[in-house]
Protein backbone atom coordinates (compact mmCIF):
# COMPACT_ATOMS: atom_id res chain seq x y z
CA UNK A 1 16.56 -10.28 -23.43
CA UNK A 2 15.67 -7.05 -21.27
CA UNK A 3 13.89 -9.21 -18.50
CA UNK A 4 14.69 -11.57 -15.71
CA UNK A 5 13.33 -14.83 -14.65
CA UNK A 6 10.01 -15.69 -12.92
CA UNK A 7 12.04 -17.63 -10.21
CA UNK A 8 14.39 -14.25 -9.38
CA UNK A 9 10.77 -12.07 -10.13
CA UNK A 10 9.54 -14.33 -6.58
CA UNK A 11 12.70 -14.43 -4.84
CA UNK A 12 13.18 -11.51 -3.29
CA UNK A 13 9.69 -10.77 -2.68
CA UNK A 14 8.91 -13.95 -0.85
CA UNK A 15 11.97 -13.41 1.09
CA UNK A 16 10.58 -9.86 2.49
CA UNK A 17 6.84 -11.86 3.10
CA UNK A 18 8.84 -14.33 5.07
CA UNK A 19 10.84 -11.72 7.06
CA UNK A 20 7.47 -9.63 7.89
CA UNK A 21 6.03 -12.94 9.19
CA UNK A 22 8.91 -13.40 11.25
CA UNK A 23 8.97 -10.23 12.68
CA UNK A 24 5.17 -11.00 13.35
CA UNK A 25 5.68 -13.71 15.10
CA UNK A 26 7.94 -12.61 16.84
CA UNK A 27 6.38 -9.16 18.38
CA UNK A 28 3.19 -11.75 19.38
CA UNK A 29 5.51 -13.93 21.19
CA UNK A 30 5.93 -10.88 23.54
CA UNK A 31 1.95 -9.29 23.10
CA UNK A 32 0.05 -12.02 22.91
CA UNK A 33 -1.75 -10.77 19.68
CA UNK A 34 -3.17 -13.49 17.61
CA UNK A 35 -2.73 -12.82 13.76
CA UNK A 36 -3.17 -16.29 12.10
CA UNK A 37 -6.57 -15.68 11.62
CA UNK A 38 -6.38 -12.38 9.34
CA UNK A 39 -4.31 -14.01 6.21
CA UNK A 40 -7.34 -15.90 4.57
CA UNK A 41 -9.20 -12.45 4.12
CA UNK A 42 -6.38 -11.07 2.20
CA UNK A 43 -5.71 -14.77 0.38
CA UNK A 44 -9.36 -14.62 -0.81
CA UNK A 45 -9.40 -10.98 -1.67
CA UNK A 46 -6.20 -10.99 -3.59
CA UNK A 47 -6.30 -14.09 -4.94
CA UNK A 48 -10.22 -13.11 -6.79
CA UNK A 49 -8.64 -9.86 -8.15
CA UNK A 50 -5.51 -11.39 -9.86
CA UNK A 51 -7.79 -14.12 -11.37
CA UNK A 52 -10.02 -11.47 -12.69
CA UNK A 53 -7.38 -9.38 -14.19
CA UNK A 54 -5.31 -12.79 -15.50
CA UNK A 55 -8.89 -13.16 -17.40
CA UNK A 56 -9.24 -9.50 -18.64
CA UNK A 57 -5.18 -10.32 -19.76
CA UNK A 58 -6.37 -13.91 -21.82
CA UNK A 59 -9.26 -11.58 -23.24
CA UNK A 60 -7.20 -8.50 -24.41
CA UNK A 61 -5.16 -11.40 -25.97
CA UNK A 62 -7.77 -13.19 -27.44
CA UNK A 63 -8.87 -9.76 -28.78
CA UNK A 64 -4.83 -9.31 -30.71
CA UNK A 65 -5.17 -12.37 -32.32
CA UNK A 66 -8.19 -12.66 -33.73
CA UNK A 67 -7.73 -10.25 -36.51
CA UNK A 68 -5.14 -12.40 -37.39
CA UNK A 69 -7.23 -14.79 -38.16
CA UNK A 70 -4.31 -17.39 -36.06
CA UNK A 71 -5.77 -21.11 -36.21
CA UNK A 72 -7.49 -21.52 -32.60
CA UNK A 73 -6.84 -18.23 -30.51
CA UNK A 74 -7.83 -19.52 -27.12
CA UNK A 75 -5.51 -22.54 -27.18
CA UNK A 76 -2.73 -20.54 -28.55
CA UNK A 77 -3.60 -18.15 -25.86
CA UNK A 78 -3.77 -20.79 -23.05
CA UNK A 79 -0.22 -21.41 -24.03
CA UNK A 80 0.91 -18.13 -23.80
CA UNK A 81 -0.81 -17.64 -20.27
CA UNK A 82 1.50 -20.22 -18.66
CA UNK A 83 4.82 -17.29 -17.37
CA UNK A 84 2.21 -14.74 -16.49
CA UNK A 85 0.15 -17.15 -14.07
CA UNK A 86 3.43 -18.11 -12.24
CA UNK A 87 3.90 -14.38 -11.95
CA UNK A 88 0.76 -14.21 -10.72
CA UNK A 89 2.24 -15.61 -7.40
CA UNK A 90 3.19 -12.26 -6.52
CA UNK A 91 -0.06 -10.75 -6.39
CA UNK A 92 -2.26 -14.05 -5.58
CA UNK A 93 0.18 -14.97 -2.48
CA UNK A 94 3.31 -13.46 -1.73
CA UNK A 95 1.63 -10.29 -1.31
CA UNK A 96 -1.32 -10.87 0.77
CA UNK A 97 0.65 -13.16 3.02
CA UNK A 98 3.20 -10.42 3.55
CA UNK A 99 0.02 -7.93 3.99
CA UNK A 100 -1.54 -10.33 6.98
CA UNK A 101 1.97 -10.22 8.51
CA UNK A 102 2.45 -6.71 8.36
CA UNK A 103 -1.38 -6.30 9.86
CA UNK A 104 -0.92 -8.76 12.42
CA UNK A 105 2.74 -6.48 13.35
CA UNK A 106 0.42 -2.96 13.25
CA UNK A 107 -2.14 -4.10 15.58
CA UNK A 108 0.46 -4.93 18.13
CA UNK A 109 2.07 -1.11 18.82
CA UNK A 110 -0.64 -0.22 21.23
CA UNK A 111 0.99 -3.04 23.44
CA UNK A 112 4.44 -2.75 22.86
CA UNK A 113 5.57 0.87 22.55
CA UNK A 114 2.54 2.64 22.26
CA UNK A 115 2.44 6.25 20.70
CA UNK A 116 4.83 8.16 22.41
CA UNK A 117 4.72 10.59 19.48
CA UNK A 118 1.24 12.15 18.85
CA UNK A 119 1.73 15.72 20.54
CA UNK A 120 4.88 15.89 18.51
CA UNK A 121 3.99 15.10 15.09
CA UNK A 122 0.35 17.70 16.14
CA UNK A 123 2.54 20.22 16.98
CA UNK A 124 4.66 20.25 13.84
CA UNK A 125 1.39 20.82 11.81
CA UNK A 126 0.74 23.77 14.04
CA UNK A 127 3.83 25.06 13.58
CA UNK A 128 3.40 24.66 9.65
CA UNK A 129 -0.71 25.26 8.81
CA UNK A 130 -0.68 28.27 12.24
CA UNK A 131 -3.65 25.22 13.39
CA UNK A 132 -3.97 21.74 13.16
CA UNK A 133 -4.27 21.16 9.05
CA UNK A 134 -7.81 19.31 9.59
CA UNK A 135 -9.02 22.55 10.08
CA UNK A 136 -7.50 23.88 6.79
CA UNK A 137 -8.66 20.82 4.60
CA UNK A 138 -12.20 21.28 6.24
CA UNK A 139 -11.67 24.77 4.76
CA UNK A 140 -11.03 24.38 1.56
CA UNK A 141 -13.71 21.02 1.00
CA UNK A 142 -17.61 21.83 0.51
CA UNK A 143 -19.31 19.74 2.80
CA UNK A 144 -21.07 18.48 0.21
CA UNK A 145 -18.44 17.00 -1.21
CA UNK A 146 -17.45 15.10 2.15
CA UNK A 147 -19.21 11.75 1.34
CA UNK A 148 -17.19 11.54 -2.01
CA UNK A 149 -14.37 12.29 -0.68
CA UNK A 150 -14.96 9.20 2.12
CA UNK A 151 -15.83 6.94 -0.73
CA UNK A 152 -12.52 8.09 -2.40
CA UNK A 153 -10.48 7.15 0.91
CA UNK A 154 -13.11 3.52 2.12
CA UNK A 155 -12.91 2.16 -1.40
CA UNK A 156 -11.50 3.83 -4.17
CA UNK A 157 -8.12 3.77 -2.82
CA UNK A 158 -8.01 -0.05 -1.77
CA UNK A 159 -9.37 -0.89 -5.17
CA UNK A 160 -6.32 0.97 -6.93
CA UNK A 161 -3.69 -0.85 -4.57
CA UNK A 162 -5.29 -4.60 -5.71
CA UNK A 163 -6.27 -4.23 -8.78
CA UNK A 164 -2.77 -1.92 -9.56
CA UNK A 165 -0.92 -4.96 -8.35
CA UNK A 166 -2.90 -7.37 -10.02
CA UNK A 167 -2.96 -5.46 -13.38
CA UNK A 168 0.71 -5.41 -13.50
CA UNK A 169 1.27 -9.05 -12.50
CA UNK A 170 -0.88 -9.81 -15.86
CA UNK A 171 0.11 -6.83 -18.07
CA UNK A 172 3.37 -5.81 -17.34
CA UNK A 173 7.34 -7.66 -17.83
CA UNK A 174 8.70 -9.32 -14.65
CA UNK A 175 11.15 -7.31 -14.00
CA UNK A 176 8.72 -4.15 -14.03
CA UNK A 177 6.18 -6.37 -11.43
CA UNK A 178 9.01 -7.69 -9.25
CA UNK A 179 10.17 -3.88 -8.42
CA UNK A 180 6.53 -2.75 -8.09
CA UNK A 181 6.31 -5.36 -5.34
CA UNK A 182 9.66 -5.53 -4.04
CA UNK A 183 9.36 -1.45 -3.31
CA UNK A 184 6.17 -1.85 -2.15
CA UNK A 185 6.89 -4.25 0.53
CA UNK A 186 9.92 -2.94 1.60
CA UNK A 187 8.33 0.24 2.08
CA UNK A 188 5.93 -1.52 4.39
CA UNK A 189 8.64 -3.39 6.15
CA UNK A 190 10.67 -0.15 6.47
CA UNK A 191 7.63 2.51 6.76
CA UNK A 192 4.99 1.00 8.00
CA UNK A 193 6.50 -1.12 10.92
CA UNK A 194 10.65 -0.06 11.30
CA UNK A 195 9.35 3.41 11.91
CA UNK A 196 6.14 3.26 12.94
CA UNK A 197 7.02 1.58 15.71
CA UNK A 198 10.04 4.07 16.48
CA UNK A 199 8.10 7.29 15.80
CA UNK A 200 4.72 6.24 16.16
CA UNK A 201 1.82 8.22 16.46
CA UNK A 202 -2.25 7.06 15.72
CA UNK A 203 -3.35 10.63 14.54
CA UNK A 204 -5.27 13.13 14.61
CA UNK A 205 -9.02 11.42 15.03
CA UNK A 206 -7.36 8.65 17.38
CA UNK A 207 -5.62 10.56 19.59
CA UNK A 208 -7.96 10.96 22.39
CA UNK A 209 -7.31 7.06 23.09
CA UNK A 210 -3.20 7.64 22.87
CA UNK A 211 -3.04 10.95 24.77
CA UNK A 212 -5.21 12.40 27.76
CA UNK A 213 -3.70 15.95 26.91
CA UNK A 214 -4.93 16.06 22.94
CA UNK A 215 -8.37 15.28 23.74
CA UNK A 216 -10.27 18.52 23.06
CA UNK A 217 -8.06 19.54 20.94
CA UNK A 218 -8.83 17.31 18.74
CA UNK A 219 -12.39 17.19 19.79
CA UNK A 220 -13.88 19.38 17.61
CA UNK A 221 -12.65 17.19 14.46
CA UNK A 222 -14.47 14.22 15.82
CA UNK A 223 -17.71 16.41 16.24
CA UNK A 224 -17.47 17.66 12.46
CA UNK A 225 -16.78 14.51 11.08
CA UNK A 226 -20.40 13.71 13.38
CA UNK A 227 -22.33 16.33 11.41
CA UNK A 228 -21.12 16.17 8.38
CA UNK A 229 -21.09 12.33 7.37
CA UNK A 230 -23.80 10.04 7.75
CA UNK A 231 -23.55 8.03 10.59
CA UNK A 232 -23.28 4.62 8.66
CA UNK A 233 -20.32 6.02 6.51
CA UNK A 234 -18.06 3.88 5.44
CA UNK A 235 -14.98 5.93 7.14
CA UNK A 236 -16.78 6.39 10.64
CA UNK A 237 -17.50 2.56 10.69
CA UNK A 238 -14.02 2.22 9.79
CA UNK A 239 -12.56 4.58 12.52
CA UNK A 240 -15.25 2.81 14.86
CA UNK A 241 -13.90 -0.42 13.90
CA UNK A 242 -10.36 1.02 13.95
CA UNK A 243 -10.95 2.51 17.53
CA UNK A 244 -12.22 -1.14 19.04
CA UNK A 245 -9.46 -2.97 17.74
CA UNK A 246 -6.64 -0.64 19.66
CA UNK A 247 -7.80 -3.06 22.98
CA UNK A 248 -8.08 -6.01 21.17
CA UNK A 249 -5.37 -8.86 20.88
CA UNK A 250 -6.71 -9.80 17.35
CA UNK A 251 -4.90 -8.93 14.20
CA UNK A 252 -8.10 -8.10 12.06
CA UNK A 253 -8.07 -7.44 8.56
CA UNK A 254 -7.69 -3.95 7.71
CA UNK A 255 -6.88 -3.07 11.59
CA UNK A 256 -4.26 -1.85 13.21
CA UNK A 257 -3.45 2.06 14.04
CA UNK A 258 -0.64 3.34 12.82
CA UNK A 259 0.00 7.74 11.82
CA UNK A 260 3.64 8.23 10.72
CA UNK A 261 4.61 7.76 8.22
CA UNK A 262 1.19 7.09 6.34
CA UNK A 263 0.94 4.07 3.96
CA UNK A 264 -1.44 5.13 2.16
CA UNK A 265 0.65 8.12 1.03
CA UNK A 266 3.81 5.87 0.46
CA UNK A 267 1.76 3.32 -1.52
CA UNK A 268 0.73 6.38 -3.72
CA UNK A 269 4.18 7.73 -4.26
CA UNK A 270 5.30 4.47 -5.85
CA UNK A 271 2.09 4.50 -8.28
CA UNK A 272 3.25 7.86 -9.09
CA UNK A 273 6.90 6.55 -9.70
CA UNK A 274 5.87 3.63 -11.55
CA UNK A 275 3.62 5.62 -13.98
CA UNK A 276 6.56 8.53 -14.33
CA UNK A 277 6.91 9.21 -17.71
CA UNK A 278 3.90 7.83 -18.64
CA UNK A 279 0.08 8.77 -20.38
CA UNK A 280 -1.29 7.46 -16.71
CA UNK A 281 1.03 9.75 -14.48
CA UNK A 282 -1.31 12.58 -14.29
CA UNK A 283 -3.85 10.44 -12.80
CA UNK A 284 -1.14 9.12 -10.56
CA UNK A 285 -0.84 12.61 -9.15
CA UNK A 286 -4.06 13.45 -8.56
CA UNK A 287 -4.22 10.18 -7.02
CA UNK A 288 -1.88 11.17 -5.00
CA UNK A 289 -2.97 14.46 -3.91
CA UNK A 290 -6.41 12.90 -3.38
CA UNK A 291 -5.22 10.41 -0.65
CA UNK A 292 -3.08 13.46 1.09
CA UNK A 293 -5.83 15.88 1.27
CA UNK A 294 -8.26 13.10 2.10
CA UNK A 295 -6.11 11.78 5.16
CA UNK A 296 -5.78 15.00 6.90
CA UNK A 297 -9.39 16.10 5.99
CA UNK A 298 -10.58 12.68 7.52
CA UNK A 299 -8.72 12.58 10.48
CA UNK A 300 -6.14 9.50 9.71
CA UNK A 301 -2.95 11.73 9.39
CA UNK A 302 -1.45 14.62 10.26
CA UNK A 303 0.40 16.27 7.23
CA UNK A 304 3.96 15.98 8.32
CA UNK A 305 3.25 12.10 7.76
CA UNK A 306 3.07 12.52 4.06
CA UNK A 307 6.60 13.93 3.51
CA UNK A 308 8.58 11.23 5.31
CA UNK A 309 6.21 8.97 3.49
CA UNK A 310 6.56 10.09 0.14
CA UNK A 311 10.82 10.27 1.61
CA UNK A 312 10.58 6.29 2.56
CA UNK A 313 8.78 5.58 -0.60
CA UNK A 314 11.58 7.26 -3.00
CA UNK A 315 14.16 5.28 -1.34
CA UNK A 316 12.62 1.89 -1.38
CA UNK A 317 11.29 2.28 -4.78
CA UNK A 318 15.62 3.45 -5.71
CA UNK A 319 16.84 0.11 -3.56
CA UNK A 320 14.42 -2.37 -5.43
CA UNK A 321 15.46 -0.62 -9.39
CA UNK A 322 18.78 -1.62 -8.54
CA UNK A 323 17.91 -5.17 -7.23
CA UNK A 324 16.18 -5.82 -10.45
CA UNK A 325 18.44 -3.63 -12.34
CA UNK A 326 18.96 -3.76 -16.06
CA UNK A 327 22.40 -4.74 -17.21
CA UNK A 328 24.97 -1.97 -18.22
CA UNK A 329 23.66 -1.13 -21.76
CA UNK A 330 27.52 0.11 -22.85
CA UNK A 331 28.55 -3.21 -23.85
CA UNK A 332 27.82 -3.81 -27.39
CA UNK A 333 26.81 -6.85 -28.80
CA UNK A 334 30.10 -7.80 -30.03
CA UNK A 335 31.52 -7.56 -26.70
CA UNK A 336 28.86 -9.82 -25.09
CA UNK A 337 29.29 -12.40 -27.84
CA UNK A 338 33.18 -12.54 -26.73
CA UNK A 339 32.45 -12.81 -23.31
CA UNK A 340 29.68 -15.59 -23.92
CA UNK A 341 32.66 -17.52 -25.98
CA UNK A 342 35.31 -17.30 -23.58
C-alpha cells in the first residue's frame, strides 16, 4: 500500500509544533512577551474549518454511494470517516498550535534583534526596479482596482491557507497531507523565524517605526495607500493593528512584523508545488503572482523577499518528500514477497 500510517502522518508534524513552542518559550523567557493567550483564536478558527470540510468530505461520500444504491450510506459512511478524522489532527491542532507559537516568536523581534536590515533589503529593490518597486506595482494597478486587490491580500489569501489545509486533511492520502504540513511548518520554523530573525527587516510601509533614515522615503507610499483606500479597509486596519502591536508585549493573533523572507509568498510556493502537475496549478500560479504583486503594491514586502521565499519554500517542501518518501518502486513484487519470508 502506497501510504503511511496516521501515527507517522502526526509524528513529525507535532514534533516541529512542539519545537516552535519551545523556541517560543524560550525567546519570552528573555522579552517578556506573553503568547499563551493567542492559541485559542487559531484552535477555534482551525478547528471550525476542518469540521466544515470533514462534513463537505462525509457529503461528497454520501453523494458516491448513493447511486449505488449501498444498504444505509450514512452509517457506512460514518465508518469510513473514522482514519480521516484522526488525520484531521493535523489541521484541527497540530497546526494552529504550531501557528500561535510561531506568532507568539514573530511578535518578539522588535525586542530582541530588531530590524537591522530594512535599508538593505530597500536598497536591493532600487538597485533592481531603478525605485522602490511600490512605485512600479502602483504603476501598473488602476486605482480602482486597489480595494480588490486588499480584499485579495485581508481575506482571500487566509481563506486559501485554512481551508487548503483543511481540504487536504479530508480529501487527500496521508502521506500527501503529512508533507503539505510538514513543508509548511518547516518553512515557518526555517523562514519565518531562523531567518527572520537573522535578516530581518518589517518593510516597506513599517519602516518609519524600524529606521529614522527611511522615513520619507517611504512616506509617500503611506500617503497613497491614504488616498486611495478607504479608511476602514481591511489592510489599513490591519497595518494599524500591525503598527500598535510592534510596542506591545502581547503575542496577538495575526500580529507580529516580520519582511524577509515573506510567508505569505513561501506559503504560496508550496500550493503551487503541491498542485504541480495538476488541473488546479494554473490557479496556483496566479495565486501566486497575486500575493507577490499584492505585497509590494500594499506595502508588506519589498520584492527581494519573494525570491528567498519562494528559495526556502523549494527546499522545505524537497526535505519533507523525502521524510514521507515513497519506497524504491524497483523492487518487484517477487522480490518483496522474499524479503517478507525471510
Amino acid at each position: 500500500m502506497d501510504d503511511i500510517s496516521t501515527k507517522r502522518a502526526l509524528a513529525f508534524p507535532a514534533l516541529l509544533a512542539l519545537v516552535m513552542l519551545a523556541v517560543a518559550s524560550a525567546i519570552s523567557l528573555q522579552t517578556g512577551v506573553s503568547g499563551w493567550r493567542v492559541f485559542a483564536p487559531y484552535l477555534g478558527a482551525w478547528g471550525a474549518s476542518t469540521l466544515l470540510s470533514m462534513l463537505v468530505w462525509m457529503f461528497v461520500q454520501v453523494l458516491v454511494l448513493l447511486p449505488t444504491r449501498a444498504d444505509h450510506p450514512l452509517q457506512a459512511v460514518l465508518r469510513r470517516v473514522r482514519e480521516p478524522a484522526r488525520v484531521a489532527l493535523l489541521p484541527a491542532f497540530i497546526f494552529p498550535l504550531f501557528l500561535g507559537a510561531y506568532t507568539w516568536a514573530k511578535c518578539s523581534i522588535p525586542f530582541t534583534v530588531g530590524y537591522g536590515w530594512e535599508e538593505v533589503w530597500a536598497n536591493a529593490d532600487r538597485m533592481i526596479f531603478g525605485e522602490d518597486a511600490w512605485r512600479w506595482a502602483h504603476s501598473v494597478l488602476p486605482e480602482f482596482l486597489a480595494s480588490a486587490m486588499t480584499f485579495y491580500y485581508a481575506v482571500i489569501w487566509g481563506f486559501a491557507l485554512v481551508f487548503s489545509g483543511t481540504l487536504i486533511s479530508a480529501f487527500a492520502s496521508r502521506r500527501f497531507t503529512a508533507t503539505y504540513f510538514t513543508a509548511l511548518m518547516l518553512c515557518w520554523l526555517i523562514g519565518g523565524t531562523a531567518m527572520a530573525y537573522s535578516i530581518s527587516a518589517a518593510g516597506p510601509v513599517f519602516a518609519h517605526l524600524t529606521d529614522p533614515n527611511l522615513a520619507d522615503r517611504f512616506l509617500p507610499l503611506r500617503v497613497e495607500l491614504g488616498r486611495i483606500l478607504a479608511k476602514d479597509d481591511l489592510v489599513l486596519k490591519s497595518q494599524r493593528y500591525l503598527a500598535i502591536g510592534m510596542n506591545m508585549k502581547i503575542a496577538l493573533k495575526g500580529g507580529g512584523v516580520s519582511a524577509m523572507p515573506s510567508m505569505h509568498i513561501a506559503t504560496a510556493t508550496i500550493l503551487a508545488l503541491m498542485a504541480f502537475r495538476t488541473r488546479w496549478f494554473p490557479l496556483a500560479l496566479l495565486f501566486w503572482g497575486l500575493t507577490f504583486f499584492g505585497s509590494i503594491y500594499l506595502g508588506y514586502h519589498y520584492a527581494v523577499d519573494a525570491p528567498v521565499a519562494a528559495i526556502a519554500a523549494v527546499f522545505c517542501w524537497i526535505i519533507a518528500r523525502k521524510i514521507f518518501a515513497v519506497p524504491s518502486q524497483s523492487m518487484t513484487d517477487d522480490s518483496r514477497e522474499a524479503l517478507a519470508s525471510s
